[in-house]
PDB file of N, CA and C in Angstrom:
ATOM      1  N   UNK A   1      -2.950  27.305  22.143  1.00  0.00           N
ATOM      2  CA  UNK A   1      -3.587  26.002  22.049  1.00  0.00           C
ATOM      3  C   UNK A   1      -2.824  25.162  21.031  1.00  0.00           C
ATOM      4  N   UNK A   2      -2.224  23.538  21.867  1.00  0.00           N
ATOM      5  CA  UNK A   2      -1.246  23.195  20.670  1.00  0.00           C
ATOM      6  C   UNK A   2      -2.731  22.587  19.633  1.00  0.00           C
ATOM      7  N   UNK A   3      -1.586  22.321  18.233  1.00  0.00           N
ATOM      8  CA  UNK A   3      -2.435  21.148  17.436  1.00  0.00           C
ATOM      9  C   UNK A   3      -3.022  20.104  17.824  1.00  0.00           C
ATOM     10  N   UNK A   4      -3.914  19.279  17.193  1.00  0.00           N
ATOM     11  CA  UNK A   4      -3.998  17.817  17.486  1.00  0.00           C
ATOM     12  C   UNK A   4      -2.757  17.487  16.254  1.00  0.00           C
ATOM     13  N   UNK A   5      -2.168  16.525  16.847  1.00  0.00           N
ATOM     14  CA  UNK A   5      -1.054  15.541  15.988  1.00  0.00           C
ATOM     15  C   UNK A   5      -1.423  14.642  15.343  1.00  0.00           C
ATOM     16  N   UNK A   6      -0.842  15.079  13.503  1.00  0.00           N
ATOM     17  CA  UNK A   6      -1.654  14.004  12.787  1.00  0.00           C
ATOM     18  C   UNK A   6      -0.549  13.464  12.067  1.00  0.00           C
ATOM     19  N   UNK A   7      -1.212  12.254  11.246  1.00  0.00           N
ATOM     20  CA  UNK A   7      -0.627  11.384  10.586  1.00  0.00           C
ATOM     21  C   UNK A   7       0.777  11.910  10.312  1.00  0.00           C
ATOM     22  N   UNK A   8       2.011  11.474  10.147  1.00  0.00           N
ATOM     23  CA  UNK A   8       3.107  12.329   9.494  1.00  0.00           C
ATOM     24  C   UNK A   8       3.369  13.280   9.886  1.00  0.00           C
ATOM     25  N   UNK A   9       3.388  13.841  11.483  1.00  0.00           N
ATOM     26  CA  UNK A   9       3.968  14.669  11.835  1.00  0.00           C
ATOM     27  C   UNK A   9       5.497  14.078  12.350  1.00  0.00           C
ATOM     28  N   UNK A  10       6.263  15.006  12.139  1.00  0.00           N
ATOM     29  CA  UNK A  10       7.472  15.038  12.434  1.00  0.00           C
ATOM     30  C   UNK A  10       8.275  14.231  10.838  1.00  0.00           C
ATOM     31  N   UNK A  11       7.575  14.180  10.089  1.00  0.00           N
ATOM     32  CA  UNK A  11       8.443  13.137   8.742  1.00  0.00           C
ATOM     33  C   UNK A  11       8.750  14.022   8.033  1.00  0.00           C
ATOM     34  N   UNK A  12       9.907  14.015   7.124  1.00  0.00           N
ATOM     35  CA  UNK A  12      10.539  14.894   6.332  1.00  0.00           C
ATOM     36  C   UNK A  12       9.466  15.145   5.132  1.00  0.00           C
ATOM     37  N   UNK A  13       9.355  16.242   4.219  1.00  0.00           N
ATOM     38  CA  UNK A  13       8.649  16.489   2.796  1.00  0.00           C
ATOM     39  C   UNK A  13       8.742  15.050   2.508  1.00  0.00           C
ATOM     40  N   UNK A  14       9.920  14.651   2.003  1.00  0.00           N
ATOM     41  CA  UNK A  14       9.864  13.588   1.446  1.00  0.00           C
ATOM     42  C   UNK A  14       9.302  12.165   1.660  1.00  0.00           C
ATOM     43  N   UNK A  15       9.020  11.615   3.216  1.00  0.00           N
ATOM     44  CA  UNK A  15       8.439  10.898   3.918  1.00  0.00           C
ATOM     45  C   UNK A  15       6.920  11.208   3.658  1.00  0.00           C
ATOM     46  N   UNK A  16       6.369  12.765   3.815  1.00  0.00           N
ATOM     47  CA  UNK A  16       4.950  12.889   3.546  1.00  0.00           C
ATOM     48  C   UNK A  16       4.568  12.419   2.601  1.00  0.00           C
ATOM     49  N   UNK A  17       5.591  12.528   1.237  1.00  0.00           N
ATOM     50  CA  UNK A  17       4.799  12.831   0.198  1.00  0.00           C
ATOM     51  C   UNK A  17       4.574  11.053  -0.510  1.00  0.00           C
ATOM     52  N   UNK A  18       5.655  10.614  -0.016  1.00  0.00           N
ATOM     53  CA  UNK A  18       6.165   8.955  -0.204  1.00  0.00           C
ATOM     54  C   UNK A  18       4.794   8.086   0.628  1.00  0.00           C
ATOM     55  N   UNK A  19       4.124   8.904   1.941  1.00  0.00           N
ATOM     56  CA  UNK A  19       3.467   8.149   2.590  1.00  0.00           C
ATOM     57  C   UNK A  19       1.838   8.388   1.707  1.00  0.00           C
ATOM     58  N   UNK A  20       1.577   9.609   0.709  1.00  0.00           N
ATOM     59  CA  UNK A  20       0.739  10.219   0.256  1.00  0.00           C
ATOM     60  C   UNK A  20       0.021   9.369  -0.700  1.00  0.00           C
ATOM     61  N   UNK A  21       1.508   9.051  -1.914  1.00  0.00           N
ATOM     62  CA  UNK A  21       1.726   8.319  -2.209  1.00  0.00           C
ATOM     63  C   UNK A  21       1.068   6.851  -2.517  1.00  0.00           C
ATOM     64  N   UNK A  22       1.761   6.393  -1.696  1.00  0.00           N
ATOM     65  CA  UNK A  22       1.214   5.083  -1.022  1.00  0.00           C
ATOM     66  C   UNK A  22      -0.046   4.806  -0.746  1.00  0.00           C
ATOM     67  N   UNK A  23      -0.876   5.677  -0.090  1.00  0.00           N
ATOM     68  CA  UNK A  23      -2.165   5.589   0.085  1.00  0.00           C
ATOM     69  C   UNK A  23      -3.001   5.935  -0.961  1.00  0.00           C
ATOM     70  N   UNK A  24      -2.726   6.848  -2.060  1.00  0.00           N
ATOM     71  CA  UNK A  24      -3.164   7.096  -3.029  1.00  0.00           C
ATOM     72  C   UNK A  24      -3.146   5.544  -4.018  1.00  0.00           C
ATOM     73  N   UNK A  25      -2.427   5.166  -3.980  1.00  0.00           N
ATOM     74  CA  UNK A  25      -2.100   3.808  -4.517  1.00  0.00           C
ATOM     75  C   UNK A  25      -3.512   2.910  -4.187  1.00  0.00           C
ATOM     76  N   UNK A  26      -3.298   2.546  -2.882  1.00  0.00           N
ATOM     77  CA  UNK A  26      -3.944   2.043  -2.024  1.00  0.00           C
ATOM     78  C   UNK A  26      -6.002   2.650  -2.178  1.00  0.00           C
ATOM     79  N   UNK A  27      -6.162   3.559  -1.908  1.00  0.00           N
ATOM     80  CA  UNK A  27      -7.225   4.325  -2.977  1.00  0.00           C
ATOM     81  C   UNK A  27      -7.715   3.382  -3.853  1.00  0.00           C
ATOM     82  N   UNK A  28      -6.217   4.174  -5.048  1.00  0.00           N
ATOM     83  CA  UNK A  28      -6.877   3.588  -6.390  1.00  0.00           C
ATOM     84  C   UNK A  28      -7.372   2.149  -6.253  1.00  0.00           C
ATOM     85  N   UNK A  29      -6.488   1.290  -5.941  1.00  0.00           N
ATOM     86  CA  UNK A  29      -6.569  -0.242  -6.248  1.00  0.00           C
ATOM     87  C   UNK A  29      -8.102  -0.690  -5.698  1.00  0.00           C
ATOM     88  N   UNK A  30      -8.566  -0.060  -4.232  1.00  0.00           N
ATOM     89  CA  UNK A  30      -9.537  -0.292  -3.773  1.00  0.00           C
ATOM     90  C   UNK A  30     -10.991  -0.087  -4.807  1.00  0.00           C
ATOM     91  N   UNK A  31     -10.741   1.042  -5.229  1.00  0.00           N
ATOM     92  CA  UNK A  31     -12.090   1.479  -5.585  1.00  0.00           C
ATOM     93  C   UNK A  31     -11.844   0.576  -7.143  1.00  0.00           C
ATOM     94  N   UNK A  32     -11.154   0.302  -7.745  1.00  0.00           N
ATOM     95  CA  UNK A  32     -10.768  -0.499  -9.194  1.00  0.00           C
ATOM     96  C   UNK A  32     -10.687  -1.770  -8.581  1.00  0.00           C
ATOM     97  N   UNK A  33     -10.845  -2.331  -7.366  1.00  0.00           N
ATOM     98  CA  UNK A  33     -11.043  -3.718  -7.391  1.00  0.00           C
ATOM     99  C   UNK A  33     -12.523  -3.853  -7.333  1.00  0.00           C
ATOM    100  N   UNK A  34     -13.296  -2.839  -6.418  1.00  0.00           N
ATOM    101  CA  UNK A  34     -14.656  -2.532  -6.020  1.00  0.00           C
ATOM    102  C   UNK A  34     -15.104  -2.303  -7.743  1.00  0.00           C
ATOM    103  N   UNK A  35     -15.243  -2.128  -8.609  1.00  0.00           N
ATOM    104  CA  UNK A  35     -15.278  -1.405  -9.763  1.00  0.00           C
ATOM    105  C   UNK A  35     -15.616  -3.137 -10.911  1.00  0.00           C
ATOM    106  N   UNK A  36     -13.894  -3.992 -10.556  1.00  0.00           N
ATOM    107  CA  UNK A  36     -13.548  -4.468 -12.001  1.00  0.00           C
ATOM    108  C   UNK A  36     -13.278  -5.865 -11.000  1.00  0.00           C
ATOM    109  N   UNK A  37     -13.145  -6.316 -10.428  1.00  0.00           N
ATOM    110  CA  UNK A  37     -12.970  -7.176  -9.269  1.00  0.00           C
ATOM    111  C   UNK A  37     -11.143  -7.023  -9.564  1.00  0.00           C
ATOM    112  N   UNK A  38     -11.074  -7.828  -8.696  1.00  0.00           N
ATOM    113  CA  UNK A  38      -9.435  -8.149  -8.727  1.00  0.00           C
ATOM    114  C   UNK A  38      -8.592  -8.961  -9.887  1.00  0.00           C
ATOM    115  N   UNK A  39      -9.084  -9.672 -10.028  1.00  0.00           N
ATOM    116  CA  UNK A  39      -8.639 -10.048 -11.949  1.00  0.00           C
ATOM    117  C   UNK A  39      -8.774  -9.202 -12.807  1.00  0.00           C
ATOM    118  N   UNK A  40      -9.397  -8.813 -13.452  1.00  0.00           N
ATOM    119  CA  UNK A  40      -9.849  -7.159 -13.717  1.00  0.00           C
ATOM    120  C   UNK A  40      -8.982  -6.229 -14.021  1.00  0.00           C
ATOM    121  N   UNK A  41      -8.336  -5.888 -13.072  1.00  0.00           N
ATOM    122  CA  UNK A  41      -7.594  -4.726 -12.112  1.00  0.00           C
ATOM    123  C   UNK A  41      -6.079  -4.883 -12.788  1.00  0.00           C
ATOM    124  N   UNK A  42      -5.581  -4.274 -13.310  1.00  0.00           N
ATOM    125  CA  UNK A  42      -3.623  -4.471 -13.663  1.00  0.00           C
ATOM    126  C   UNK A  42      -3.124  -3.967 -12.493  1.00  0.00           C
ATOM    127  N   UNK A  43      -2.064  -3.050 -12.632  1.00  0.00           N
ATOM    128  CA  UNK A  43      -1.259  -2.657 -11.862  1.00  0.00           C
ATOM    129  C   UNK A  43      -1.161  -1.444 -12.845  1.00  0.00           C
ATOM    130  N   UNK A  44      -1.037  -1.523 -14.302  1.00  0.00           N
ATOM    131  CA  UNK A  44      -0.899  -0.349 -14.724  1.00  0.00           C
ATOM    132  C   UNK A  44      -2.033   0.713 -14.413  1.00  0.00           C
ATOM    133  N   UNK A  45      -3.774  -0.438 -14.466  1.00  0.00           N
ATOM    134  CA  UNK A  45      -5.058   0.807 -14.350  1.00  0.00           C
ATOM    135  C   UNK A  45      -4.328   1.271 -12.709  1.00  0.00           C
ATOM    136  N   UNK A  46      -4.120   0.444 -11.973  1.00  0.00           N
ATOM    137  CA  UNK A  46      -4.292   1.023 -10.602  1.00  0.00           C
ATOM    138  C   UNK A  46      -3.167   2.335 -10.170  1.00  0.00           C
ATOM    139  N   UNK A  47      -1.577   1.998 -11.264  1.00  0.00           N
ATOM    140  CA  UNK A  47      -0.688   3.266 -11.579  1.00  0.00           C
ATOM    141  C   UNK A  47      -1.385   4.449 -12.089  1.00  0.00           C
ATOM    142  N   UNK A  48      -2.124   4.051 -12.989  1.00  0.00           N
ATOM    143  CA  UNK A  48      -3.149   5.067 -13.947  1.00  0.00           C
ATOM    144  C   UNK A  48      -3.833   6.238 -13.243  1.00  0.00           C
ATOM    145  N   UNK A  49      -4.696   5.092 -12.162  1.00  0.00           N
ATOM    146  CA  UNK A  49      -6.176   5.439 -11.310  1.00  0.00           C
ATOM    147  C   UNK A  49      -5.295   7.283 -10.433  1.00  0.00           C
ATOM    148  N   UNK A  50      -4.003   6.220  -9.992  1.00  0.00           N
ATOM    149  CA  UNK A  50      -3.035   7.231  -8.626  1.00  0.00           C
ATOM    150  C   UNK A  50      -1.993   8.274  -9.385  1.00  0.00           C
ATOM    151  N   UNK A  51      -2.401   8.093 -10.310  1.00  0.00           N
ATOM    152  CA  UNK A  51      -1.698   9.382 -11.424  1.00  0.00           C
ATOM    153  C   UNK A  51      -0.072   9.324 -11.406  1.00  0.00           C
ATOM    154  N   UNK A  52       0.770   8.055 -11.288  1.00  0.00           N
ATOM    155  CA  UNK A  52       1.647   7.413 -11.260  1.00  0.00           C
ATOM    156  C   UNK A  52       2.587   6.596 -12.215  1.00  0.00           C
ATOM    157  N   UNK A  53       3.464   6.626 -12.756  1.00  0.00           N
ATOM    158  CA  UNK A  53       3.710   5.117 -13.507  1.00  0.00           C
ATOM    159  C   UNK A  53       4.030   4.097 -13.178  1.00  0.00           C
ATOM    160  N   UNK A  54       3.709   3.054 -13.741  1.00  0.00           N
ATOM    161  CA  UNK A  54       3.494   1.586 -13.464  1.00  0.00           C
ATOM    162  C   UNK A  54       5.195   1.396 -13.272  1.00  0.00           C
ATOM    163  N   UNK A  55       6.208   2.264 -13.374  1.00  0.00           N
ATOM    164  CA  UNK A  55       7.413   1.540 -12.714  1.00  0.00           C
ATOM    165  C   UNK A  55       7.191   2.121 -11.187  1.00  0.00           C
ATOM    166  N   UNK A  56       7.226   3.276 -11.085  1.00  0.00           N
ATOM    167  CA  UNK A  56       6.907   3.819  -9.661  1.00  0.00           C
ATOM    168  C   UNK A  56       5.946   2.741  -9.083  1.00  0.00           C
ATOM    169  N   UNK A  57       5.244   2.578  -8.972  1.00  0.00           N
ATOM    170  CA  UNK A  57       4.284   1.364  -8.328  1.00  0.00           C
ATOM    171  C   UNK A  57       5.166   0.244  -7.858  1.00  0.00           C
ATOM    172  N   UNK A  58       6.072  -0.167  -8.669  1.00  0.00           N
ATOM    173  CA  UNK A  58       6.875  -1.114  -8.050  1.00  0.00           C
ATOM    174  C   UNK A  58       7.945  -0.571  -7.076  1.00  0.00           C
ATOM    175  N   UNK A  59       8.260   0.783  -6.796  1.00  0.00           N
ATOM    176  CA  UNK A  59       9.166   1.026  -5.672  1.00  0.00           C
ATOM    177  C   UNK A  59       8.139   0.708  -4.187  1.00  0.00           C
ATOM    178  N   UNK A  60       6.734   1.176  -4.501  1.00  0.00           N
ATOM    179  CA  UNK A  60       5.853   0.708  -3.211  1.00  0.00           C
ATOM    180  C   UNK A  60       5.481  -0.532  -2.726  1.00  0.00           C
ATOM    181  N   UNK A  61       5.186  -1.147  -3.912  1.00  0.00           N
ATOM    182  CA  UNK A  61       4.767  -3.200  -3.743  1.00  0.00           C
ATOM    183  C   UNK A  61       5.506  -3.469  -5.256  1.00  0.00           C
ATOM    184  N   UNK A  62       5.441  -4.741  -4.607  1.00  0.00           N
ATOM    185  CA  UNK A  62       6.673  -5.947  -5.196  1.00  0.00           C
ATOM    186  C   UNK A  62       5.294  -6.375  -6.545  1.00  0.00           C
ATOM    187  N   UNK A  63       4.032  -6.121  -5.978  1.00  0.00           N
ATOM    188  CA  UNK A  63       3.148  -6.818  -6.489  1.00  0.00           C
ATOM    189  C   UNK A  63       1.712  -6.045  -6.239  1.00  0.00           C
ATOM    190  N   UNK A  64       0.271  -7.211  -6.908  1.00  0.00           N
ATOM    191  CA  UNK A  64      -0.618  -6.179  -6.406  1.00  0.00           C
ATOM    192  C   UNK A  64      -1.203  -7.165  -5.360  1.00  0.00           C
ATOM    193  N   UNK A  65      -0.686  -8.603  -5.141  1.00  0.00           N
ATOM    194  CA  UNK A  65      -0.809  -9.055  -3.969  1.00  0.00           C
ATOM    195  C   UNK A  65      -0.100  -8.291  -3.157  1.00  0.00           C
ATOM    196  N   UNK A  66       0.896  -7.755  -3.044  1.00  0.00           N
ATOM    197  CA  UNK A  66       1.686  -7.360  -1.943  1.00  0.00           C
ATOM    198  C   UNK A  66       0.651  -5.740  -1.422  1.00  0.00           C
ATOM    199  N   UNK A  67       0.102  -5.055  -2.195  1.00  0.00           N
ATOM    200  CA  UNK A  67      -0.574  -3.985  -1.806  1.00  0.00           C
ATOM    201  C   UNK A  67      -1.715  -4.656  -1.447  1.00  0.00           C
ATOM    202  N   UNK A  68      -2.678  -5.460  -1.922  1.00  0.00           N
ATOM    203  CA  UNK A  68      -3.884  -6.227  -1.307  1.00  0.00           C
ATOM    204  C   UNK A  68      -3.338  -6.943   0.297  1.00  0.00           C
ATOM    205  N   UNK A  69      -2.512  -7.725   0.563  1.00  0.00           N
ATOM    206  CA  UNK A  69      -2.139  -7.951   2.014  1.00  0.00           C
ATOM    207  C   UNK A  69      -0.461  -7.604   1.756  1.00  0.00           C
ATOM    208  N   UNK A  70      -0.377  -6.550   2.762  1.00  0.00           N
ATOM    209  CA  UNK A  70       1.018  -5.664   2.772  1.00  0.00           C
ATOM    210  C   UNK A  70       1.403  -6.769   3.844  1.00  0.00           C
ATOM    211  N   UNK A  71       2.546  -6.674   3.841  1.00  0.00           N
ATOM    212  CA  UNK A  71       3.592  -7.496   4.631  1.00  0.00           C
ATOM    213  C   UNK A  71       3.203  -8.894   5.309  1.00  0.00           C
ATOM    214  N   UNK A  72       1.992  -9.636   4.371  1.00  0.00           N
ATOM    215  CA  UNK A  72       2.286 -10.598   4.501  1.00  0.00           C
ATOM    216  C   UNK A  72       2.912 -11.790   4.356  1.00  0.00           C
ATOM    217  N   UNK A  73       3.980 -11.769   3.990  1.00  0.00           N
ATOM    218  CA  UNK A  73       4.646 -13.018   4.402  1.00  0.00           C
ATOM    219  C   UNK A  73       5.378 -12.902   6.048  1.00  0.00           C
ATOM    220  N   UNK A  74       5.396 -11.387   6.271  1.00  0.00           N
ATOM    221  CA  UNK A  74       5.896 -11.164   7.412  1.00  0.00           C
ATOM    222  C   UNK A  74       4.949 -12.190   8.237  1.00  0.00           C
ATOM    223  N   UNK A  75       3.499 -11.825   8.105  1.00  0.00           N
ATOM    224  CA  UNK A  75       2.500 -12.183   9.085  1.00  0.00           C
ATOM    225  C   UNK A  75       2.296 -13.655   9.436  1.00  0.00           C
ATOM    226  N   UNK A  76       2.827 -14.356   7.802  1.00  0.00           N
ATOM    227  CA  UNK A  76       2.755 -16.158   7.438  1.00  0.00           C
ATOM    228  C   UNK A  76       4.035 -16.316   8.648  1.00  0.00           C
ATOM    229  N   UNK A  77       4.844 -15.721   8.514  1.00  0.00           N
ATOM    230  CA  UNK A  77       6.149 -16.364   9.491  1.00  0.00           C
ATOM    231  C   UNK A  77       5.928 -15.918  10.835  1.00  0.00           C
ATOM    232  N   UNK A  78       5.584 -14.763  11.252  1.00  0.00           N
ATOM    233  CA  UNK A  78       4.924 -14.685  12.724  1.00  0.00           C
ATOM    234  C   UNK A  78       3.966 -15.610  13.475  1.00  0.00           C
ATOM    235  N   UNK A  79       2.573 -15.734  12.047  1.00  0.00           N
ATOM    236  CA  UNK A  79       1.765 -16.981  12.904  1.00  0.00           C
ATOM    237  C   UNK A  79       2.751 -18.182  13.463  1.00  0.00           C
ATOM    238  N   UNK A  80       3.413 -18.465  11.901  1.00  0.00           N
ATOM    239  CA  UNK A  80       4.488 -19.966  12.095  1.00  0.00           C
ATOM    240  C   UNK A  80       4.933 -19.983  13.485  1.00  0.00           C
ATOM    241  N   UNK A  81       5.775 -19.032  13.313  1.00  0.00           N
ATOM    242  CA  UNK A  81       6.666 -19.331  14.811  1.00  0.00           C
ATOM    243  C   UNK A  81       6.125 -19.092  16.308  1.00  0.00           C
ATOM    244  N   UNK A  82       5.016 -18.658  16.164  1.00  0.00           N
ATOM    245  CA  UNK A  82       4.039 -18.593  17.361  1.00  0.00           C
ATOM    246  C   UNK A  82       3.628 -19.836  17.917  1.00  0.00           C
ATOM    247  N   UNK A  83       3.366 -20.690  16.479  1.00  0.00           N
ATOM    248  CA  UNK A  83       2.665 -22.051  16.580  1.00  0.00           C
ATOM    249  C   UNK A  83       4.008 -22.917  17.023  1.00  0.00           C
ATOM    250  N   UNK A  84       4.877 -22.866  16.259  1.00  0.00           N
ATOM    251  CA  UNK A  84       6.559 -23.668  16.436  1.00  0.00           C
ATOM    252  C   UNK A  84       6.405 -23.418  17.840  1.00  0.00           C
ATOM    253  N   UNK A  85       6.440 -22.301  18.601  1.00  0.00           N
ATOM    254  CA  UNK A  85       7.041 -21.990  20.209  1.00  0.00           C
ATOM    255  C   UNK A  85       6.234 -22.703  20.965  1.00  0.00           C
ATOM    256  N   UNK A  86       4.824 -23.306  20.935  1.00  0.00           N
ATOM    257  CA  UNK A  86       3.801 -23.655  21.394  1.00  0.00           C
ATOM    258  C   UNK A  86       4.680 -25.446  21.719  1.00  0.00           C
TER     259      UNK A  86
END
């Protein structure tokens, strides 16, 4: 009987642990925005929260806007040019 296939199958150690990571991040910030609101909140508590340092945090987001909406500016220039093609 095969497995069910989960998250991160087929990704190297290093991909798991990078994607682990990330969500742990993601975690922290949630429950410390839920907590302290979003002003509140650094980047160092939310490094803190994910048992991380606050430089590591910046290899994942640029920012803690960028972890609150991930790749949006991607999304600002997709609407754009949706609307432009119209």
């Amino acid at each position: 009987m095969a497995r069910p296939r989960r998250p991160g199958d087929g990704l190297s150690l290093r991909e798991r642990k990078r994607l682990r990571t990330r969500q742990a991040l993601v975690d922290a910030a949630t429950e410390l925005f839920l907590r302290h609101g979003y002003e509140g909140t650094t980047v160092a508590d939310i490094a803190a929260a994910a048992d991380i340092g606050t430089r590591t945090f910046f290899s994942y987001f640029a920012s803690k806007e960028d972890l609150l909406f991930p790749e949006g500016d991607t999304r600002v220039q997709a609407a754009l040019d949706a609307i432009a093609a119209r």
